[in-house]
N, C-alpha and C. Protein backbone atom coordinates (compact mmCIF):
# COMPACT_ATOMS: atom_id res chain seq x y z
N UNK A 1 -40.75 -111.01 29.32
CA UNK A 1 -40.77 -110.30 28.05
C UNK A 1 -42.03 -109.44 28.01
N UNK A 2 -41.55 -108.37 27.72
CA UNK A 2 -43.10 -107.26 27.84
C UNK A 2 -43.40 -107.30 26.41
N UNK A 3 -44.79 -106.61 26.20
CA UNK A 3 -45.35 -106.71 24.35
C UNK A 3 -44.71 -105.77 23.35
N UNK A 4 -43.66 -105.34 23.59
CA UNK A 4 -42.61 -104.64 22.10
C UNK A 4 -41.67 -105.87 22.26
N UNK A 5 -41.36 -106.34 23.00
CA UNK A 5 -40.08 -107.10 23.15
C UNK A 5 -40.57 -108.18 22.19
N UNK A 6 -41.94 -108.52 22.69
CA UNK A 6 -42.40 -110.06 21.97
C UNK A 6 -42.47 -109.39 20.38
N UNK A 7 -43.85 -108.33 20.47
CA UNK A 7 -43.67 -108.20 18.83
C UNK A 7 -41.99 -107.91 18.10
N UNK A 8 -41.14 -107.53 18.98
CA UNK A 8 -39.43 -107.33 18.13
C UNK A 8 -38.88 -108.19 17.65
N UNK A 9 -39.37 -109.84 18.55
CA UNK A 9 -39.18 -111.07 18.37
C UNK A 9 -39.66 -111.27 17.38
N UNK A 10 -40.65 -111.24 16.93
CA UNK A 10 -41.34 -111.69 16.34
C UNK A 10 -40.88 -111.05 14.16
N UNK A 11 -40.79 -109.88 15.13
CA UNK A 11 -40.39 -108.99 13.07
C UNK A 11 -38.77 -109.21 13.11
N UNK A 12 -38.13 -110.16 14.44
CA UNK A 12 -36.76 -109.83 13.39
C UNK A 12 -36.58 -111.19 13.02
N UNK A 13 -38.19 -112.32 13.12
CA UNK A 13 -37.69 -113.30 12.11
C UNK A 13 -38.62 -113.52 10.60
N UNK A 14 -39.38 -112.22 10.82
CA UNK A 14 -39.93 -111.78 9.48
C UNK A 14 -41.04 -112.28 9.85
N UNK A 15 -42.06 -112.18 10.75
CA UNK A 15 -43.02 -112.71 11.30
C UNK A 15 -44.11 -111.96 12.04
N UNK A 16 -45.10 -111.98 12.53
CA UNK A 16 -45.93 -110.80 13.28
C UNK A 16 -46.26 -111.79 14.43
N UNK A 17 -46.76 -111.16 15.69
CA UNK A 17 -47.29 -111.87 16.76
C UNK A 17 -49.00 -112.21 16.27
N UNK A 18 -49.18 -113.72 16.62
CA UNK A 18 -50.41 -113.69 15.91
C UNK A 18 -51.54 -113.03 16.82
N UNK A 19 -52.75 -112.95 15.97
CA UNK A 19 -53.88 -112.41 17.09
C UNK A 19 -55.15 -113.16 17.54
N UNK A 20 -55.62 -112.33 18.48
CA UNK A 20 -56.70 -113.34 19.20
C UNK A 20 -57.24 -114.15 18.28
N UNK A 21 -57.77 -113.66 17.19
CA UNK A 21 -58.73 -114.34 15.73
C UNK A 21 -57.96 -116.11 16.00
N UNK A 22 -56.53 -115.79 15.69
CA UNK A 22 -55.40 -116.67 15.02
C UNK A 22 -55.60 -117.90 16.25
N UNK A 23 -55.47 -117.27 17.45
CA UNK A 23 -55.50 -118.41 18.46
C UNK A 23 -56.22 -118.80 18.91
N UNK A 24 -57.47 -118.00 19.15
CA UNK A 24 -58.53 -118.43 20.05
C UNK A 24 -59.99 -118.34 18.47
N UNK A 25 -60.19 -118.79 16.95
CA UNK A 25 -60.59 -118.70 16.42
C UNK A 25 -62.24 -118.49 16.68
N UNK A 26 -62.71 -119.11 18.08
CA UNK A 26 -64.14 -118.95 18.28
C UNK A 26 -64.18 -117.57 19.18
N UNK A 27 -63.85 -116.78 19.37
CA UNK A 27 -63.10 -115.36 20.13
C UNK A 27 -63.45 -115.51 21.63
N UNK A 28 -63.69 -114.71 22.49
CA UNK A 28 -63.29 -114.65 23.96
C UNK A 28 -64.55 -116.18 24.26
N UNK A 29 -63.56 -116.79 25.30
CA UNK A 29 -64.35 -117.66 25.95
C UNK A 29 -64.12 -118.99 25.04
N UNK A 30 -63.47 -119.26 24.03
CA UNK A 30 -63.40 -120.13 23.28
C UNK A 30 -62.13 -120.81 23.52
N UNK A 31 -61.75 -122.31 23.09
CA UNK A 31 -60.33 -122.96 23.64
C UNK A 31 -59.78 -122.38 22.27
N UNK A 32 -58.02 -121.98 22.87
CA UNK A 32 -57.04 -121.74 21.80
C UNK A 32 -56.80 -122.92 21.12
N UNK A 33 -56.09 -122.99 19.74
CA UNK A 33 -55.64 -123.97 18.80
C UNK A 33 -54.56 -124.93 19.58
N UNK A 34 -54.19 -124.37 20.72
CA UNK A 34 -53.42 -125.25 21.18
C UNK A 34 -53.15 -125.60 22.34
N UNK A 35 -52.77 -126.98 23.09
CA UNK A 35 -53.19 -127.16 24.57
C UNK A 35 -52.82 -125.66 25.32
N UNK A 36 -53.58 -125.87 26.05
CA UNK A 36 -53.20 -124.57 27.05
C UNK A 36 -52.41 -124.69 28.35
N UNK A 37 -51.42 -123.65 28.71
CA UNK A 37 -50.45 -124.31 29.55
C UNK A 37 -50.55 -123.77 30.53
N UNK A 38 -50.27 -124.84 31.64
CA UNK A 38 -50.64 -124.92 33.09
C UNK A 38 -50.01 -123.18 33.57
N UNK A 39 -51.22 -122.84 34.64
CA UNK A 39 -51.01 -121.50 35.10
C UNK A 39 -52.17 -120.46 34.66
N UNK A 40 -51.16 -119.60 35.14
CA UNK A 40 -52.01 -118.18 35.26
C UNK A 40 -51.28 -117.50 34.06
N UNK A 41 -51.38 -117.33 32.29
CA UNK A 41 -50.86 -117.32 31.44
C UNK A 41 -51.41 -116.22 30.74
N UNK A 42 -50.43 -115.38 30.12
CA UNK A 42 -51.09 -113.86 29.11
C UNK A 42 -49.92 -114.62 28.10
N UNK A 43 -50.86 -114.36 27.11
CA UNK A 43 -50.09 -114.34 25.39
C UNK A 43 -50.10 -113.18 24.80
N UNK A 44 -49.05 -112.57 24.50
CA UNK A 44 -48.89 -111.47 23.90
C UNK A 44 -49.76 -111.94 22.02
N UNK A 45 -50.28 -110.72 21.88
CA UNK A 45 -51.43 -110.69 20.58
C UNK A 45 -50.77 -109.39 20.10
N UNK A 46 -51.03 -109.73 18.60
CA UNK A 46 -50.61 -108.40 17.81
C UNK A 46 -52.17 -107.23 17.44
N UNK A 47 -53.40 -107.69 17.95
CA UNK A 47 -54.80 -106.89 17.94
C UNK A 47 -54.47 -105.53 18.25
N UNK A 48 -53.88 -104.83 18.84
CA UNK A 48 -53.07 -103.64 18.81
C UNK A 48 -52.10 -103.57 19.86
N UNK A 49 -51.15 -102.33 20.25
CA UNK A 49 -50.52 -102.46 21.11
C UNK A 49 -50.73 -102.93 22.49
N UNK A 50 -50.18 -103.53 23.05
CA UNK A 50 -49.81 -103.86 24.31
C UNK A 50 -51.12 -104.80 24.54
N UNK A 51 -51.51 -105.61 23.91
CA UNK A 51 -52.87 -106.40 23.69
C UNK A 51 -52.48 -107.73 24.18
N UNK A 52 -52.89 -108.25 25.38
CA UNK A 52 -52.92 -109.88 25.74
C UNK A 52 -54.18 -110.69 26.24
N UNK A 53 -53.88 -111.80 25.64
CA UNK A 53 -55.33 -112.90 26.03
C UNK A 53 -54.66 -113.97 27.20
N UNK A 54 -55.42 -114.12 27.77
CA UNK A 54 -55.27 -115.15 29.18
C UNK A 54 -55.40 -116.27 28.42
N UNK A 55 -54.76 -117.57 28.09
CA UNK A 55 -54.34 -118.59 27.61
C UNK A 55 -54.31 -119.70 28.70
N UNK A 56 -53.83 -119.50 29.97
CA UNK A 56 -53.53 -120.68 31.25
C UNK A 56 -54.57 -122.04 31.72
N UNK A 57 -54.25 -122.77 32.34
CA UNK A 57 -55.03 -123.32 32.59
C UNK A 57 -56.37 -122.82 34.06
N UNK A 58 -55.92 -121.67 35.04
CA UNK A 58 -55.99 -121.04 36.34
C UNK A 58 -57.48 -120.57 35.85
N UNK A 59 -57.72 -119.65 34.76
CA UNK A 59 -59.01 -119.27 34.89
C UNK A 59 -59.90 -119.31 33.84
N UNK A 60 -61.05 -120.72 34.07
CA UNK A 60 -62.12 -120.95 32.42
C UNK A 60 -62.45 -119.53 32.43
N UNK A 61 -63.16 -118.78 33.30
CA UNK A 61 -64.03 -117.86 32.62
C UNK A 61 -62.91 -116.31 31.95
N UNK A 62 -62.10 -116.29 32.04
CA UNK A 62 -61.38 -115.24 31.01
C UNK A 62 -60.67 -116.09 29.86
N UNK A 63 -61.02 -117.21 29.60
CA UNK A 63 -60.25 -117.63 28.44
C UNK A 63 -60.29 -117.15 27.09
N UNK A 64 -59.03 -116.79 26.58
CA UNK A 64 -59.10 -115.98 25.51
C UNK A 64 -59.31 -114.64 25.32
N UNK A 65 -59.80 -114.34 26.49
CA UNK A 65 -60.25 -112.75 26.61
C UNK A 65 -59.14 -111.81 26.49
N UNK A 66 -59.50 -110.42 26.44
CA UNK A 66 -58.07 -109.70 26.48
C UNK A 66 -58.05 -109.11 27.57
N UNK A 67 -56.58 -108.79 28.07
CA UNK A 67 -56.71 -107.98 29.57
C UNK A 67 -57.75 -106.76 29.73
N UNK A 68 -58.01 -106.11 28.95
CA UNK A 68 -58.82 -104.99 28.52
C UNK A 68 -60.21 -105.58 29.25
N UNK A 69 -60.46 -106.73 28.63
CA UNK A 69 -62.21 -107.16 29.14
C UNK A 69 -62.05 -107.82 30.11
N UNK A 70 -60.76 -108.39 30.97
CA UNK A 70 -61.17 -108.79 31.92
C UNK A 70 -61.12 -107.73 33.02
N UNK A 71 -60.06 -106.87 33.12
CA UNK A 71 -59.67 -106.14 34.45
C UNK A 71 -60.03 -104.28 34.13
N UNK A 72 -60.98 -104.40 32.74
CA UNK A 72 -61.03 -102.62 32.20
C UNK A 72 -59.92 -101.68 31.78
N UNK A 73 -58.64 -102.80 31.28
CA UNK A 73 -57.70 -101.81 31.20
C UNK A 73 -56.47 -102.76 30.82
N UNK A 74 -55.42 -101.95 29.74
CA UNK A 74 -54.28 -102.97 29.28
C UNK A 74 -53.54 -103.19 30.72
N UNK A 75 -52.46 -104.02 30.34
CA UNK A 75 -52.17 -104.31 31.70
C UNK A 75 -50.91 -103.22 31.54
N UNK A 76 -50.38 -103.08 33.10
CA UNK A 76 -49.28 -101.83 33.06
C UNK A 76 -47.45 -103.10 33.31
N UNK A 77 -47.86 -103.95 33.27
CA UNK A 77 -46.14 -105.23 33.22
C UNK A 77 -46.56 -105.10 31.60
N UNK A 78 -47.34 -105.53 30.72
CA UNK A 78 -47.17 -105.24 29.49
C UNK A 78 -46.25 -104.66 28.83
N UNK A 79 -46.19 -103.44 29.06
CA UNK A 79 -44.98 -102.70 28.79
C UNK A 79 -43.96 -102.06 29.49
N UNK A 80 -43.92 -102.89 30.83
CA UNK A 80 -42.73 -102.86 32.01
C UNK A 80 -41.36 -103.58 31.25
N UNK A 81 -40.37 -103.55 31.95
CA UNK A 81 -39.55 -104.53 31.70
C UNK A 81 -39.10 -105.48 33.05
N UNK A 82 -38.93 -106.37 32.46
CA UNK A 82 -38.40 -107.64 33.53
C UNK A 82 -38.68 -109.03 33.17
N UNK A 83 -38.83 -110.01 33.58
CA UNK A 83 -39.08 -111.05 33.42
C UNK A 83 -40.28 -111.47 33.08
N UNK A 84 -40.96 -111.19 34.42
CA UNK A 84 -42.21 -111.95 34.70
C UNK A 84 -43.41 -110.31 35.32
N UNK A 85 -44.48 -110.69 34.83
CA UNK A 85 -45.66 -109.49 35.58
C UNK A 85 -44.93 -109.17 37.20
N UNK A 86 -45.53 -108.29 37.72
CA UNK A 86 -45.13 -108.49 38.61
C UNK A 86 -46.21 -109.35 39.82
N UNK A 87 -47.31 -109.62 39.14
CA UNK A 87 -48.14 -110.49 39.93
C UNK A 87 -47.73 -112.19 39.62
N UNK A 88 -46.40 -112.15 39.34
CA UNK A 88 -46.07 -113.77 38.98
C UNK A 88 -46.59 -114.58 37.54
N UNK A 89 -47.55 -113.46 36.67
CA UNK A 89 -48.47 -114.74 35.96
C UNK A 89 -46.76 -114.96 34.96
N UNK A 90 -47.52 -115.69 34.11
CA UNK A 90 -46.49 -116.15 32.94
C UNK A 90 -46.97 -115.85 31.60
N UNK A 91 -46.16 -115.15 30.98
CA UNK A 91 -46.55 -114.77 29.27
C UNK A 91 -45.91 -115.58 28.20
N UNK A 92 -46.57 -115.67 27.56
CA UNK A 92 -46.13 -116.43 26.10
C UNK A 92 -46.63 -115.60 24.58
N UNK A 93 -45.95 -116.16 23.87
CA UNK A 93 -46.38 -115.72 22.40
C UNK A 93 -46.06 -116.58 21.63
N UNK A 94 -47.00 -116.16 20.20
CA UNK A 94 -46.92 -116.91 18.99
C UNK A 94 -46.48 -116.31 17.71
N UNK A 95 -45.60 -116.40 16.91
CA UNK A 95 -45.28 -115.65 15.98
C UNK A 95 -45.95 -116.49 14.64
N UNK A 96 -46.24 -115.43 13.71
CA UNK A 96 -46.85 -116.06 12.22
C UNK A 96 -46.54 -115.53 11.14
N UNK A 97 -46.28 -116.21 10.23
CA UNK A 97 -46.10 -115.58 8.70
C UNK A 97 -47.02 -114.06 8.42
């Protein structure tokens, strides 16, 4: 799922994708509100378009961060289509009132 797909998910159950604030409340480098799942993991964030934080268990030092601060740049599977990045990681999201 690339980041329109997730945010589409997200507004057609009357909901927004939450953002870094929402998950990672102490901001980059801080643990998310919720266990973090095994891997190399991007969560789609509603902070603006095409915006994801590394969530996985694979790397402490980008936790929470956004692709932007780790690699200088949104990522380009973001707004690809297909399954999965094409570097294998795994994406998730959170939707919120």
């Amino acid at each position: 799922m690339n980041w329109s797909e997730a945010k589409a998910l997200c507004t057609s159950q009357g909901k927004s994708l939450a953002t870094r604030s929402s998950i990672c409340p102490g901001g980059a480098g801080s643990q998310p509100v919720f266990s973090r799942p095994s891997g190399d993991v991007w969560m789609a964030v509603g902070d603006h378009d095409n915006a994801w934080i590394s969530v996985g268990t694979s790397y402490d030092d980008r936790l929470c961060k956004l692709h932007e601060e780790v690699t200088g740049s949104a990522p380009t599977w973001g707004v690809s289509r297909g399954p999965e990045p094409e570097t294998g990681q795994a994406t998730a999201l959170a939707c919120v009132p």
